[in-house]
C-alpha atoms as a PDB file:
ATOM      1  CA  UNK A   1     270.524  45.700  98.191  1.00  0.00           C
ATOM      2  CA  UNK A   2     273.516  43.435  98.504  1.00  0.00           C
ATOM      3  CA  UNK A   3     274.339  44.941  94.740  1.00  0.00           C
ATOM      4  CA  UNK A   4     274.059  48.787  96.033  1.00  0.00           C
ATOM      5  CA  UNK A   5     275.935  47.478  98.987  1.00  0.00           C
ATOM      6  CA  UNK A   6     278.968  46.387  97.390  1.00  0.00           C
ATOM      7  CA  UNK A   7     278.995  49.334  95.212  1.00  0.00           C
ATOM      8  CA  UNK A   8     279.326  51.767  98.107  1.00  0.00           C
ATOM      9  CA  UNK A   9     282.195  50.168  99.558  1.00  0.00           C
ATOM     10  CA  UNK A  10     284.120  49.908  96.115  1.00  0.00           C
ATOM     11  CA  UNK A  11     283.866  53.654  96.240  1.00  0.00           C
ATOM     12  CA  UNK A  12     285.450  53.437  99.415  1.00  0.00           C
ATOM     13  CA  UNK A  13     287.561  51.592  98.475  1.00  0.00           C
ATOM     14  CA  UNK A  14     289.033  53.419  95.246  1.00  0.00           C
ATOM     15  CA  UNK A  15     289.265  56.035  97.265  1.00  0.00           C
ATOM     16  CA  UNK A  16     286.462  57.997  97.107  1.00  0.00           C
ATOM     17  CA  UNK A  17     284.604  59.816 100.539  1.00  0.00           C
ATOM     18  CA  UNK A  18     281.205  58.481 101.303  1.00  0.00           C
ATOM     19  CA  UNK A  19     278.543  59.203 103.888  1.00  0.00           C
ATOM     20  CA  UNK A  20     275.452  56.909 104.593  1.00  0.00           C
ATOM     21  CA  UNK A  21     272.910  58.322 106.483  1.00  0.00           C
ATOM     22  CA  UNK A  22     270.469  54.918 107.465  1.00  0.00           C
ATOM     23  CA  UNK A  23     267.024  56.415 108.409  1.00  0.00           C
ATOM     24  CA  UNK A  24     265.945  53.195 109.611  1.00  0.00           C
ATOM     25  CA  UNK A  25     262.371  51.924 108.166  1.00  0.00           C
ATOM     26  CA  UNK A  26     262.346  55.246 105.810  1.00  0.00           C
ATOM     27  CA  UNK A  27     260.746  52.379 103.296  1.00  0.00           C
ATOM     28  CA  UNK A  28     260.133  54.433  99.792  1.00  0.00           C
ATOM     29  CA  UNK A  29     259.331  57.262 101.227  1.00  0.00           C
ATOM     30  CA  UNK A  30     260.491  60.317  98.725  1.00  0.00           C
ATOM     31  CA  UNK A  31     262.341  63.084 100.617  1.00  0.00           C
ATOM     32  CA  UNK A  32     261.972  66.689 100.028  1.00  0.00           C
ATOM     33  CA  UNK A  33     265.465  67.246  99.311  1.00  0.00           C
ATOM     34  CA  UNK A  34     267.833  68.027  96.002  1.00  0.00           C
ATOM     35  CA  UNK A  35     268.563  64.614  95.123  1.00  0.00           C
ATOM     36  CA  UNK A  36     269.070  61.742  92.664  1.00  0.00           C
ATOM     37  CA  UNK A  37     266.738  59.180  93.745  1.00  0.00           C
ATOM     38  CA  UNK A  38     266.848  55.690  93.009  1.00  0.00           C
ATOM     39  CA  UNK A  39     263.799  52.790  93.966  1.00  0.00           C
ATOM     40  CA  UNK A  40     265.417  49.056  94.730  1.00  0.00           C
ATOM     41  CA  UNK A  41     264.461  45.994  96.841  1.00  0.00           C
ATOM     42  CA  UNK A  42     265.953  45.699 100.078  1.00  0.00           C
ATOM     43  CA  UNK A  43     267.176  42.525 101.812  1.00  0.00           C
ATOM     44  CA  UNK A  44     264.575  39.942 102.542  1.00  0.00           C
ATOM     45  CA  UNK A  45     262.638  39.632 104.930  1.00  0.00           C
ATOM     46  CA  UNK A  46     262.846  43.729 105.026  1.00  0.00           C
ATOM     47  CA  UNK A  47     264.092  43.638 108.418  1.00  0.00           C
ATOM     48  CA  UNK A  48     266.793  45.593 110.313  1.00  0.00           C
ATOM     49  CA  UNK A  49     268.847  42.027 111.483  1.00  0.00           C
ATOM     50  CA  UNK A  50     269.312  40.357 108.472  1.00  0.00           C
ATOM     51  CA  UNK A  51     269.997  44.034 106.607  1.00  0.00           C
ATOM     52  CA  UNK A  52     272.741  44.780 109.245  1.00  0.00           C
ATOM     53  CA  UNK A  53     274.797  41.319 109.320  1.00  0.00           C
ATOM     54  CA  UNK A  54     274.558  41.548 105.511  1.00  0.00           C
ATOM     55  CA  UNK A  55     276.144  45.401 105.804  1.00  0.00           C
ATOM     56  CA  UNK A  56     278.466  44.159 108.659  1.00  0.00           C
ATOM     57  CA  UNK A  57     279.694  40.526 107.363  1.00  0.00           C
ATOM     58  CA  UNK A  58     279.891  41.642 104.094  1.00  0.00           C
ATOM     59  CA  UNK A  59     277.865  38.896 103.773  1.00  0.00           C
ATOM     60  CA  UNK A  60     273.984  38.134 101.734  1.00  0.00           C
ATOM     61  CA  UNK A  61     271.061  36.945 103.767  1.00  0.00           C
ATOM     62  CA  UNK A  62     271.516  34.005 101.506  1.00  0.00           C
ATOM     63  CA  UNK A  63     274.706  32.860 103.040  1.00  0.00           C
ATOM     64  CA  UNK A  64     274.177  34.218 106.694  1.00  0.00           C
ATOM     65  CA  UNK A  65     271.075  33.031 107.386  1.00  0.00           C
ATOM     66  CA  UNK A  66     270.065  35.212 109.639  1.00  0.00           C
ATOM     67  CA  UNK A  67     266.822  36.322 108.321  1.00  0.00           C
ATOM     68  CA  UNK A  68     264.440  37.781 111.492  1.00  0.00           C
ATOM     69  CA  UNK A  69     265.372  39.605 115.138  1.00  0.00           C
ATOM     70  CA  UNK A  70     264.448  35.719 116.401  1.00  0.00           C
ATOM     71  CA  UNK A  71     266.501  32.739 115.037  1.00  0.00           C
ATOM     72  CA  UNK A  72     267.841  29.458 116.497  1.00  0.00           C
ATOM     73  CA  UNK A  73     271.406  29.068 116.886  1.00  0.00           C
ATOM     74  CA  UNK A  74     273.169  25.361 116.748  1.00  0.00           C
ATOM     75  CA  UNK A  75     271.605  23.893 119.821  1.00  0.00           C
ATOM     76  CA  UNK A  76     268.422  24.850 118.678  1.00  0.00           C
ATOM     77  CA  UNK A  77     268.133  27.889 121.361  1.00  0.00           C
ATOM     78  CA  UNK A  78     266.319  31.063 120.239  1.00  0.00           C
ATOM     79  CA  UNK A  79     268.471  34.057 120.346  1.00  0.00           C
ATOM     80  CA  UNK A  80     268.325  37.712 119.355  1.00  0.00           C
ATOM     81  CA  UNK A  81     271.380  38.152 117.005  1.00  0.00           C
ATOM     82  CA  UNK A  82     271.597  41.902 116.512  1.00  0.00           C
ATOM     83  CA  UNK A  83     271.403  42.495 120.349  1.00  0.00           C
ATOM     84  CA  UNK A  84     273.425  39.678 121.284  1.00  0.00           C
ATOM     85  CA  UNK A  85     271.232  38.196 123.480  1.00  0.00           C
ATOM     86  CA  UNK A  86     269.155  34.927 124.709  1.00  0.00           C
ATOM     87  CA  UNK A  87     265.601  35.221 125.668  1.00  0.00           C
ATOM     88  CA  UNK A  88     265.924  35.593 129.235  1.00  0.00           C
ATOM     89  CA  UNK A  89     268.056  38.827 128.432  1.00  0.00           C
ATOM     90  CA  UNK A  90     271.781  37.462 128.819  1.00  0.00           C
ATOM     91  CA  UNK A  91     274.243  38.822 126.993  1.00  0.00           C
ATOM     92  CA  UNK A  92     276.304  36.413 124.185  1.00  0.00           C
ATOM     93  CA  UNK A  93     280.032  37.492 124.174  1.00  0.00           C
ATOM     94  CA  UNK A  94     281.275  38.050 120.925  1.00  0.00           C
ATOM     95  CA  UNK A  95     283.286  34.748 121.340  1.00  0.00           C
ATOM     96  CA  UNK A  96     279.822  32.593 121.166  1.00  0.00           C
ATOM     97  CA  UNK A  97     278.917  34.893 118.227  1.00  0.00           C
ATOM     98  CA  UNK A  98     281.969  34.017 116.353  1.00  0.00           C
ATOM     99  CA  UNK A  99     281.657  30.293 117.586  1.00  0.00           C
ATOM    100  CA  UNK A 100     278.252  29.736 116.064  1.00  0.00           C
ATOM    101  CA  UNK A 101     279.387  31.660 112.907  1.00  0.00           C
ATOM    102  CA  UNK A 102     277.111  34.591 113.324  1.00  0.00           C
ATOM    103  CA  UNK A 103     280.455  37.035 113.142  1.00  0.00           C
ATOM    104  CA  UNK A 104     282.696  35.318 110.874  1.00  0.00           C
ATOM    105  CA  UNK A 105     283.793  38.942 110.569  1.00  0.00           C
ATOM    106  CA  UNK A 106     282.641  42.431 111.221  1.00  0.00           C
ATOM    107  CA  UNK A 107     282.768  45.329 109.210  1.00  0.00           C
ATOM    108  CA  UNK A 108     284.296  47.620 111.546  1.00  0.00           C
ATOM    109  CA  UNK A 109     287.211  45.341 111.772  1.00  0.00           C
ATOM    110  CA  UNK A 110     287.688  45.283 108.177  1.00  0.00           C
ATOM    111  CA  UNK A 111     287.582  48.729 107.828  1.00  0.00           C
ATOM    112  CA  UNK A 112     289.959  49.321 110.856  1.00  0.00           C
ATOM    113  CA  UNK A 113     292.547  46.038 108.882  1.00  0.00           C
ATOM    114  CA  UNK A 114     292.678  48.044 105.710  1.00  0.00           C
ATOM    115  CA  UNK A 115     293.418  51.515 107.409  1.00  0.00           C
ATOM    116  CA  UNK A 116     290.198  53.081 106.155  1.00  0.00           C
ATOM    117  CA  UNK A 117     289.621  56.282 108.328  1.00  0.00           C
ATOM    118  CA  UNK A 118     286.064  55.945 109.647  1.00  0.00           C
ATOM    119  CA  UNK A 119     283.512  56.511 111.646  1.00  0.00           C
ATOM    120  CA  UNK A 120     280.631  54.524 112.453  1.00  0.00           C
ATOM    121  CA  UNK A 121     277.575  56.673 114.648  1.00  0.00           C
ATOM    122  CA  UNK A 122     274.663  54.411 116.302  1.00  0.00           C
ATOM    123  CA  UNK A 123     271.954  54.882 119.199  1.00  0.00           C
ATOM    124  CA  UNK A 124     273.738  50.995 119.949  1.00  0.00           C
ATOM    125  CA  UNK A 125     276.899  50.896 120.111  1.00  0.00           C
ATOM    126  CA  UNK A 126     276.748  47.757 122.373  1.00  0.00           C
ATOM    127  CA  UNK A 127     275.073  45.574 119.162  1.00  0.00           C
ATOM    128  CA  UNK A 128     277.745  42.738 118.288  1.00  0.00           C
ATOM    129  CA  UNK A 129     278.672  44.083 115.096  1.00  0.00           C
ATOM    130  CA  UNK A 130     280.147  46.539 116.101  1.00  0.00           C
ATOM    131  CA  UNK A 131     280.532  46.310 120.178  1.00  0.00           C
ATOM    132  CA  UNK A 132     284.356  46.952 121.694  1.00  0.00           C
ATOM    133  CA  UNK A 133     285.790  49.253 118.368  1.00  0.00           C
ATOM    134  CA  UNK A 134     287.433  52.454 118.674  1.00  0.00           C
ATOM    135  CA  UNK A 135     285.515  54.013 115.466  1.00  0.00           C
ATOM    136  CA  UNK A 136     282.121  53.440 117.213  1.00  0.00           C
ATOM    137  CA  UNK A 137     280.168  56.530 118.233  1.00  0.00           C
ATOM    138  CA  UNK A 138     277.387  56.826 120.624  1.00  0.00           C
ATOM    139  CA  UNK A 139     274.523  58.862 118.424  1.00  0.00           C
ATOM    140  CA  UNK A 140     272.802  61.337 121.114  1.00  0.00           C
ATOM    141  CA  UNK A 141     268.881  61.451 120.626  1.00  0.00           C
ATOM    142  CA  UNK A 142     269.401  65.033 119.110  1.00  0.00           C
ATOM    143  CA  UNK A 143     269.729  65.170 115.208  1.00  0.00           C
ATOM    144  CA  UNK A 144     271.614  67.846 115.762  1.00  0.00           C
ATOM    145  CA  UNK A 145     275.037  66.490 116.826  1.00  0.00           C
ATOM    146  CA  UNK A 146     275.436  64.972 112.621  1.00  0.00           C
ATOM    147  CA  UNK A 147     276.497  69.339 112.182  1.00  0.00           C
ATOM    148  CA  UNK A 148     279.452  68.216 114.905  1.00  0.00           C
ATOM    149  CA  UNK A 149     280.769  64.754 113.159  1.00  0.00           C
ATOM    150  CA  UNK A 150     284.202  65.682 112.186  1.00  0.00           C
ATOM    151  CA  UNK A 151     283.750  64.539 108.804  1.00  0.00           C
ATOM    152  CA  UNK A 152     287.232  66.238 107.149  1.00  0.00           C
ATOM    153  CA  UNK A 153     288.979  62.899 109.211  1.00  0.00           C
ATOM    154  CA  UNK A 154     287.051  60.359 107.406  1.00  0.00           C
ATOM    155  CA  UNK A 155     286.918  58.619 104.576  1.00  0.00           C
ATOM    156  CA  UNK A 156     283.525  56.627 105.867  1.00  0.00           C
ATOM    157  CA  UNK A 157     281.061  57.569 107.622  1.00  0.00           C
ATOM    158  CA  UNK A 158     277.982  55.905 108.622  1.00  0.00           C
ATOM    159  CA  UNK A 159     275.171  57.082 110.984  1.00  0.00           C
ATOM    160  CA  UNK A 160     272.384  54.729 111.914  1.00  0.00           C
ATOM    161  CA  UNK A 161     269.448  57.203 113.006  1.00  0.00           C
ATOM    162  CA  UNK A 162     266.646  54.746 114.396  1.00  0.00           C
ATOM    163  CA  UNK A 163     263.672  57.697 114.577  1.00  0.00           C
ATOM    164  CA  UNK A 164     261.617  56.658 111.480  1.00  0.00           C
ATOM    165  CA  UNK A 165     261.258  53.226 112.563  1.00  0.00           C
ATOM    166  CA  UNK A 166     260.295  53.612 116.069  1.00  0.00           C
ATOM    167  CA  UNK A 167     257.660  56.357 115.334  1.00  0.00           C
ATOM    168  CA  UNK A 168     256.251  54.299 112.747  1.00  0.00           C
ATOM    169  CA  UNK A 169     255.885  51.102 115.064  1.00  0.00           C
ATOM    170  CA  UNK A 170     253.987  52.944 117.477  1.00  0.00           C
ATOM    171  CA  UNK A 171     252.189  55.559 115.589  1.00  0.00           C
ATOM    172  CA  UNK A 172     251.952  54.559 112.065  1.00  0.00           C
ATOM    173  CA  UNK A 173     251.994  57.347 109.273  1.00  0.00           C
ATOM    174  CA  UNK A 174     250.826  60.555 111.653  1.00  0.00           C
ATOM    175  CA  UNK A 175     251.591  63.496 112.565  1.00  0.00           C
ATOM    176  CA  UNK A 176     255.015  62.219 114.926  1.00  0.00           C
ATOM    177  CA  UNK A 177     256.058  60.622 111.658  1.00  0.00           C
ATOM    178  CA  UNK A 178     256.315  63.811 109.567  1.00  0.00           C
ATOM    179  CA  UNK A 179     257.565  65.608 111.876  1.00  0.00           C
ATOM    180  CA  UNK A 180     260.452  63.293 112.122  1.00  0.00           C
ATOM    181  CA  UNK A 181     260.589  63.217 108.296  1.00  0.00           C
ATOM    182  CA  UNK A 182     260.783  67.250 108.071  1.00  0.00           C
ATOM    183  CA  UNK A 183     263.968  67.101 110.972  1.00  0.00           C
ATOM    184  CA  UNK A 184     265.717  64.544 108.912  1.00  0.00           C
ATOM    185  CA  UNK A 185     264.908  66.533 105.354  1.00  0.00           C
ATOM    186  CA  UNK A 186     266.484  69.536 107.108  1.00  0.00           C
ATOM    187  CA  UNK A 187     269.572  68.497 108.177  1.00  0.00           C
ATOM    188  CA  UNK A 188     269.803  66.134 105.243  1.00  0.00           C
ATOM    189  CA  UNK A 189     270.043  69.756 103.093  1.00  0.00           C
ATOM    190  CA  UNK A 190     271.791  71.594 105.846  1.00  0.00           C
ATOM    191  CA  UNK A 191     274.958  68.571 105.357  1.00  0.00           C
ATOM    192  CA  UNK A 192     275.142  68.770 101.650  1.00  0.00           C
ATOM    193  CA  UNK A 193     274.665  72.891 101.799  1.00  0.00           C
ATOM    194  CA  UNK A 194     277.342  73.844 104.470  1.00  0.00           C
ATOM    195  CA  UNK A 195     278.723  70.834 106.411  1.00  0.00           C
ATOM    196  CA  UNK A 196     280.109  67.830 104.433  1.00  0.00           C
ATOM    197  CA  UNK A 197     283.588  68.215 102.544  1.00  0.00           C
ATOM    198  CA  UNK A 198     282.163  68.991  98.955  1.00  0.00           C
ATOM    199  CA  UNK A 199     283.632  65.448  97.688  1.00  0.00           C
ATOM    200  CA  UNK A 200     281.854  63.475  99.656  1.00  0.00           C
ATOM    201  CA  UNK A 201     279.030  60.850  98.752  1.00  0.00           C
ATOM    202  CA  UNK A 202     275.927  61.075 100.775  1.00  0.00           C
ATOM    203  CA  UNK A 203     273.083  58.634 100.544  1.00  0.00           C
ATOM    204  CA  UNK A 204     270.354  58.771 102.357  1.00  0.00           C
ATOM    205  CA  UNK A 205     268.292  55.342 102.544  1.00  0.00           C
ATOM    206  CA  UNK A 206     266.360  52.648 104.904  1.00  0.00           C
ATOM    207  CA  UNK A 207     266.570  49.497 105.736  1.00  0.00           C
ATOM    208  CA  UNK A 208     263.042  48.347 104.854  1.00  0.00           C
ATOM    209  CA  UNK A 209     260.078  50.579 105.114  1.00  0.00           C
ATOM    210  CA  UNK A 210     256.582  49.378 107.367  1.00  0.00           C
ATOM    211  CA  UNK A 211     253.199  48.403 106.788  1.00  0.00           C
ATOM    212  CA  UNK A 212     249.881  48.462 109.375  1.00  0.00           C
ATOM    213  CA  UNK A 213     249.971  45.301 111.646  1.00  0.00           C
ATOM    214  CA  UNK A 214     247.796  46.218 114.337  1.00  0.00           C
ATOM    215  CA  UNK A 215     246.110  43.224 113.914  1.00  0.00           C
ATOM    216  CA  UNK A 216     247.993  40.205 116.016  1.00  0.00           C
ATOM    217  CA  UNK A 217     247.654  36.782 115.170  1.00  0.00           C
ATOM    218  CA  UNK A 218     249.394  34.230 117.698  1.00  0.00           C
ATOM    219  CA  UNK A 219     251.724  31.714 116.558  1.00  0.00           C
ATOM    220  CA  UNK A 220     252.029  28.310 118.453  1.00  0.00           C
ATOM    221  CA  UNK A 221     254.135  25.330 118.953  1.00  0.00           C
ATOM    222  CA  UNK A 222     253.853  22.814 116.504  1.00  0.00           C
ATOM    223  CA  UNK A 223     255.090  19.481 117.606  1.00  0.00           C
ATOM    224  CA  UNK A 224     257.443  20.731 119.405  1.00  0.00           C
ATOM    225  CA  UNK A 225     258.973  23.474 117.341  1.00  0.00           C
ATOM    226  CA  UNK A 226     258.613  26.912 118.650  1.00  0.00           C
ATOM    227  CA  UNK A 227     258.224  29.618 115.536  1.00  0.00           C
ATOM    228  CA  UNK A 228     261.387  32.127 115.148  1.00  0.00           C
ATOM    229  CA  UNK A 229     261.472  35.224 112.764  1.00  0.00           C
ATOM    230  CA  UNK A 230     260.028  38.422 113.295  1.00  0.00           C
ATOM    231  CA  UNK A 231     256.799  40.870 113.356  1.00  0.00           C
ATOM    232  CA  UNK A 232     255.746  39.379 110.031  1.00  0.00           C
ATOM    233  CA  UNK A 233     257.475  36.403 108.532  1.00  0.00           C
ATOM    234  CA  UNK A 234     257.695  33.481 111.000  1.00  0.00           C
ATOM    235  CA  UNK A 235     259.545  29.795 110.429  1.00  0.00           C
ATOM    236  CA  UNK A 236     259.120  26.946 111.098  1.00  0.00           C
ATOM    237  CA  UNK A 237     261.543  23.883 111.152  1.00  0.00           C
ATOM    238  CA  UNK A 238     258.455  21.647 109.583  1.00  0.00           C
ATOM    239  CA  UNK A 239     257.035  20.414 106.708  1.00  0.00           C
ATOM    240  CA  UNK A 240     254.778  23.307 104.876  1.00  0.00           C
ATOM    241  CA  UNK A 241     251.898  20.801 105.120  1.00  0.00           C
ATOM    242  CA  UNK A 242     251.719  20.221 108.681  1.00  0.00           C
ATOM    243  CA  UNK A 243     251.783  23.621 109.601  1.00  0.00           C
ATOM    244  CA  UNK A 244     249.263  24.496 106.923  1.00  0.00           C
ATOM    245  CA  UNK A 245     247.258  21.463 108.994  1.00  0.00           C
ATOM    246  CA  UNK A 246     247.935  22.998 112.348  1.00  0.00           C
ATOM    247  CA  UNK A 247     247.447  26.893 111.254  1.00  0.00           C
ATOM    248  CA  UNK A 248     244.265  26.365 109.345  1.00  0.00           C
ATOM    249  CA  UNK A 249     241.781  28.729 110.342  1.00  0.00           C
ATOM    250  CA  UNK A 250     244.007  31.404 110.795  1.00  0.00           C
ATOM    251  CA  UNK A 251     243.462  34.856 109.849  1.00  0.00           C
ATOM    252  CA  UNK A 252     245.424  37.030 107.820  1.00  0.00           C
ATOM    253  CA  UNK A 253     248.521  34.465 107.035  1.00  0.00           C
ATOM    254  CA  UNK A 254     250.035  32.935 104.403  1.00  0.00           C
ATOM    255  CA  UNK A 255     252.072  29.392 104.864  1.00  0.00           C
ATOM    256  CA  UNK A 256     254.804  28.673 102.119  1.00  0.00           C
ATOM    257  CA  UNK A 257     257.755  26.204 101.510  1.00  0.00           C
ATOM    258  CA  UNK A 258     260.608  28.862 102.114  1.00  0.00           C
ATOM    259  CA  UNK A 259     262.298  28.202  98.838  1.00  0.00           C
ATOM    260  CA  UNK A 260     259.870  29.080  97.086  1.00  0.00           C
ATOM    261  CA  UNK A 261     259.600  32.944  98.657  1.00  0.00           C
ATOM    262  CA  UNK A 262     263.515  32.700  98.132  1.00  0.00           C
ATOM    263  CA  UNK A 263     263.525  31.583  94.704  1.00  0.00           C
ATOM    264  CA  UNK A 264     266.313  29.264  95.545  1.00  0.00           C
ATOM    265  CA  UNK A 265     267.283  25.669  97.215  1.00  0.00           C
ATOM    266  CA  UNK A 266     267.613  26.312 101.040  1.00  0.00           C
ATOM    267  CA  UNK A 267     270.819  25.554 102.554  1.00  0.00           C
ATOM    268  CA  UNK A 268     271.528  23.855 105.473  1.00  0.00           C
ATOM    269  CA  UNK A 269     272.117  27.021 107.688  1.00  0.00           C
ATOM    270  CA  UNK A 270     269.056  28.119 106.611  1.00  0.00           C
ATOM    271  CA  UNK A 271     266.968  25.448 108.256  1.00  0.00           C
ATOM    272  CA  UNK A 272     268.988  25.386 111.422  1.00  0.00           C
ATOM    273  CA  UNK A 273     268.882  28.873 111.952  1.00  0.00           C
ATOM    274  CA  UNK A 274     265.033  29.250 110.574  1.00  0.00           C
ATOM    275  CA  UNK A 275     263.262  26.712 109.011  1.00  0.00           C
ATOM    276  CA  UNK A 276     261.783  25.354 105.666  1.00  0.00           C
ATOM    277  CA  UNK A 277     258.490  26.342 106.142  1.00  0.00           C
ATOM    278  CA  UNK A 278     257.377  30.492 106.189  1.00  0.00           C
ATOM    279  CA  UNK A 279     254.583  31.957 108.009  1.00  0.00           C
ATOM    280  CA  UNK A 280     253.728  35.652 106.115  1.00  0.00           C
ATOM    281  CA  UNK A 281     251.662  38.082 107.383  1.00  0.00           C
ATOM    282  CA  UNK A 282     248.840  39.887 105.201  1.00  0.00           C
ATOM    283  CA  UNK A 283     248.335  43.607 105.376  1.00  0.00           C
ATOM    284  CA  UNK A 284     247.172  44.724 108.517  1.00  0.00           C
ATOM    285  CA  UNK A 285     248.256  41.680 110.098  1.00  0.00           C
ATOM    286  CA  UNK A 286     251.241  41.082 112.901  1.00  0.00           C
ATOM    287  CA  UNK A 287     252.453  38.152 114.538  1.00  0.00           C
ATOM    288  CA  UNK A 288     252.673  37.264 118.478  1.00  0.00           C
ATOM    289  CA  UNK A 289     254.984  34.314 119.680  1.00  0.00           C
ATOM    290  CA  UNK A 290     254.203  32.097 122.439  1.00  0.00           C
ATOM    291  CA  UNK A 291     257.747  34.244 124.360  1.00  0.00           C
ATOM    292  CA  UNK A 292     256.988  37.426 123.165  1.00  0.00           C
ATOM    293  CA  UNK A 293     253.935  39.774 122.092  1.00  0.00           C
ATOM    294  CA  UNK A 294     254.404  42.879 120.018  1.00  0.00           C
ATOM    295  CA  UNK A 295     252.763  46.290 121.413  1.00  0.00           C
ATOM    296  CA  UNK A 296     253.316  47.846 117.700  1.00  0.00           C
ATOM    297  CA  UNK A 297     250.821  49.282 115.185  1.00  0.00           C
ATOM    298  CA  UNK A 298     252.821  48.976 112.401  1.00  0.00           C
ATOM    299  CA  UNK A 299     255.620  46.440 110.946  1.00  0.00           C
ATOM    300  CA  UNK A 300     257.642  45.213 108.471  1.00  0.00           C
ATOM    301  CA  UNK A 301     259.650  41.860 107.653  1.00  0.00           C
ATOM    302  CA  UNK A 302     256.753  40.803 105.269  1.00  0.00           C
ATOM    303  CA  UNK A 303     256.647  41.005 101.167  1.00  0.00           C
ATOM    304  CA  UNK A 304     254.651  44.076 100.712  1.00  0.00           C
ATOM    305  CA  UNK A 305     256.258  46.662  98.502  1.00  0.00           C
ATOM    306  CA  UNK A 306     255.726  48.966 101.573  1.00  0.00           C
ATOM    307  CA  UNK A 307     258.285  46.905 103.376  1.00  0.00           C
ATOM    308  CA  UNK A 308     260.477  45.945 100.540  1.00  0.00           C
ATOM    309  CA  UNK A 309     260.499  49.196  98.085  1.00  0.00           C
ATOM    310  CA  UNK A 310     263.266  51.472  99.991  1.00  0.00           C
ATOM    311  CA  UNK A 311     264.605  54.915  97.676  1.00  0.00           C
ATOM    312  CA  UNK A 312     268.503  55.589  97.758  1.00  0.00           C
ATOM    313  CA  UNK A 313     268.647  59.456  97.509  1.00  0.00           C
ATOM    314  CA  UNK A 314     271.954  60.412  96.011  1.00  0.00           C
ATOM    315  CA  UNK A 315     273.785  63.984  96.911  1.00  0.00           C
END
């Protein structure tokens, strides 16, 4: 992803007019729409934070470290990155963000430095990463409104839809699903027919795609150390083999030394802001935390190909 990531903006870049339509947790699902299509791995863990502080700090997951919605932050407080906010539900100014080095920089600002015309359309424009620019757009529940994006102004667009993902959380693969997936293959054709400026890029893509975890297994404290991370990777800042000692028994998990999931030696910001020890999920399996429970059927964050396989389509 980071590789696909860095080759949209050097389009930019050069020049050249690209759209992104994110259908977040569209996963490898195959649209019905005229289009190159192209399978890669996303970020891991397949999540929405760590994909969107990669996109926005121009970053990899490698070097911000911010792998799952939960991390800990310098003090050791949990935190909620993407919505900028503690556990009780207070708000982190941007200030703190850039203090504890989760916004060295922000791609909005970049964009906005190098006198790129943009726009950037989201369902949050309060998130951190892109909170207090002038290119931000508020994205109306209606699909709709992408027909009324002037696009002839920009250069860049990108429009976060967030339908996908929340239909799949609380209904899995059903009937609300496809019908979500038949709106999005509509206008998706409808754009590239009649709408976009005929040299424009679009790709269509998710962040991660989602996997059955209706099945919730409850992750302590362990000596102290609360578990961060998401729906289905969890960390802990301990020694693999004491929370293999302290998990046994478990259902549906898997406990490994974090490097060896990465394939890599973890650095120091990794452990801070996660751990060196990973909790994964099996299929059909979800995690509850001793501050929060999930509600959702299905989930992602895991490494499943369902959560990991996502398909670019090119028109």
């Amino acid at each position: 992803m980071d590789t696909f990531l860095s080759t949209l903006f050097d389009k930019v870049y050069r020049g050249e007019r690209v759209m992104v339509l994110l259908a977040d947790g569209l996963g490898n699902y195959h649209l019905n729409v005229d289009a190159e299509v192209k399978v890669i791995d996303t970020v891991f863990p397949p999540s929405s934070t760590p994909f969107f502080f990669t996109l926005h700090t121009r970053t990899p997951v490698y070097g911000h470290a911010i792998f799952e919605w939960f991390i800990r932050d310098s003090r050791g407080n949990i935190i909620i990155p993407l919505e900028g906010k503690d556990l009780e539900g207070n708000t982190l100014s941007l200030d703190y963000m850039r203090r504890e080095g989760l916004l060295k920089r922000r791609l909005v600002d970049i964009l906005e430095r190098d006198g790129i015309p943009f726009g950037y359309y989201t369902h949050w424009p309060y998130q951190p990463t892109v909170k207090d620019s002038p290119f931000v757009h508020e994205l109306p529940e209606d699909l709709s409104y992408l027909e009324r994006i002037p696009y002839n102004r920009y250069r860049f667009v990108f429009v976060h839809w967030k339908h996908p993902d929340s239909v799949l959380h609380k209904h899995g693969r059903t009937q609300p699903y496809y019908e979500e997936i038949h709106k999005l293959e509509r206008i998706v054709t409808k754009l590239r027919k009649e709408i976009l400026p005929s040299d424009m890029h679009l790709y269509v893509f998710g962040d991660h795609g989602l996997v059955n975890s209706s099945t919730k297994v409850f992750l302590p404290k362990i000596k102290g150390n609360l578990p961060v991370g998401g729906e289905r990777s969890a960390f802990y800042q301990l020694p693999v083999e004491v929370v293999q000692y302290h998990l046994q028994g478990l259902p549906g998990i898997t406990i490994h030394p974090l490097e060896n999931i990465l394939k890599r030696p973890l650095t120091p910001l990794i452990k801070e802001r996660n751990g060196q020890t990973v909790v994964l999920a099996k299929e059909g399996y979800g995690f509850d935390f001793p501050y929060i429970k999930s509600k959702n059927k299905w989930g992602h964050g895991g490494i499943l190909p369902g959560e990991r396989k996502v398909a670019i389509h090119l028109l």
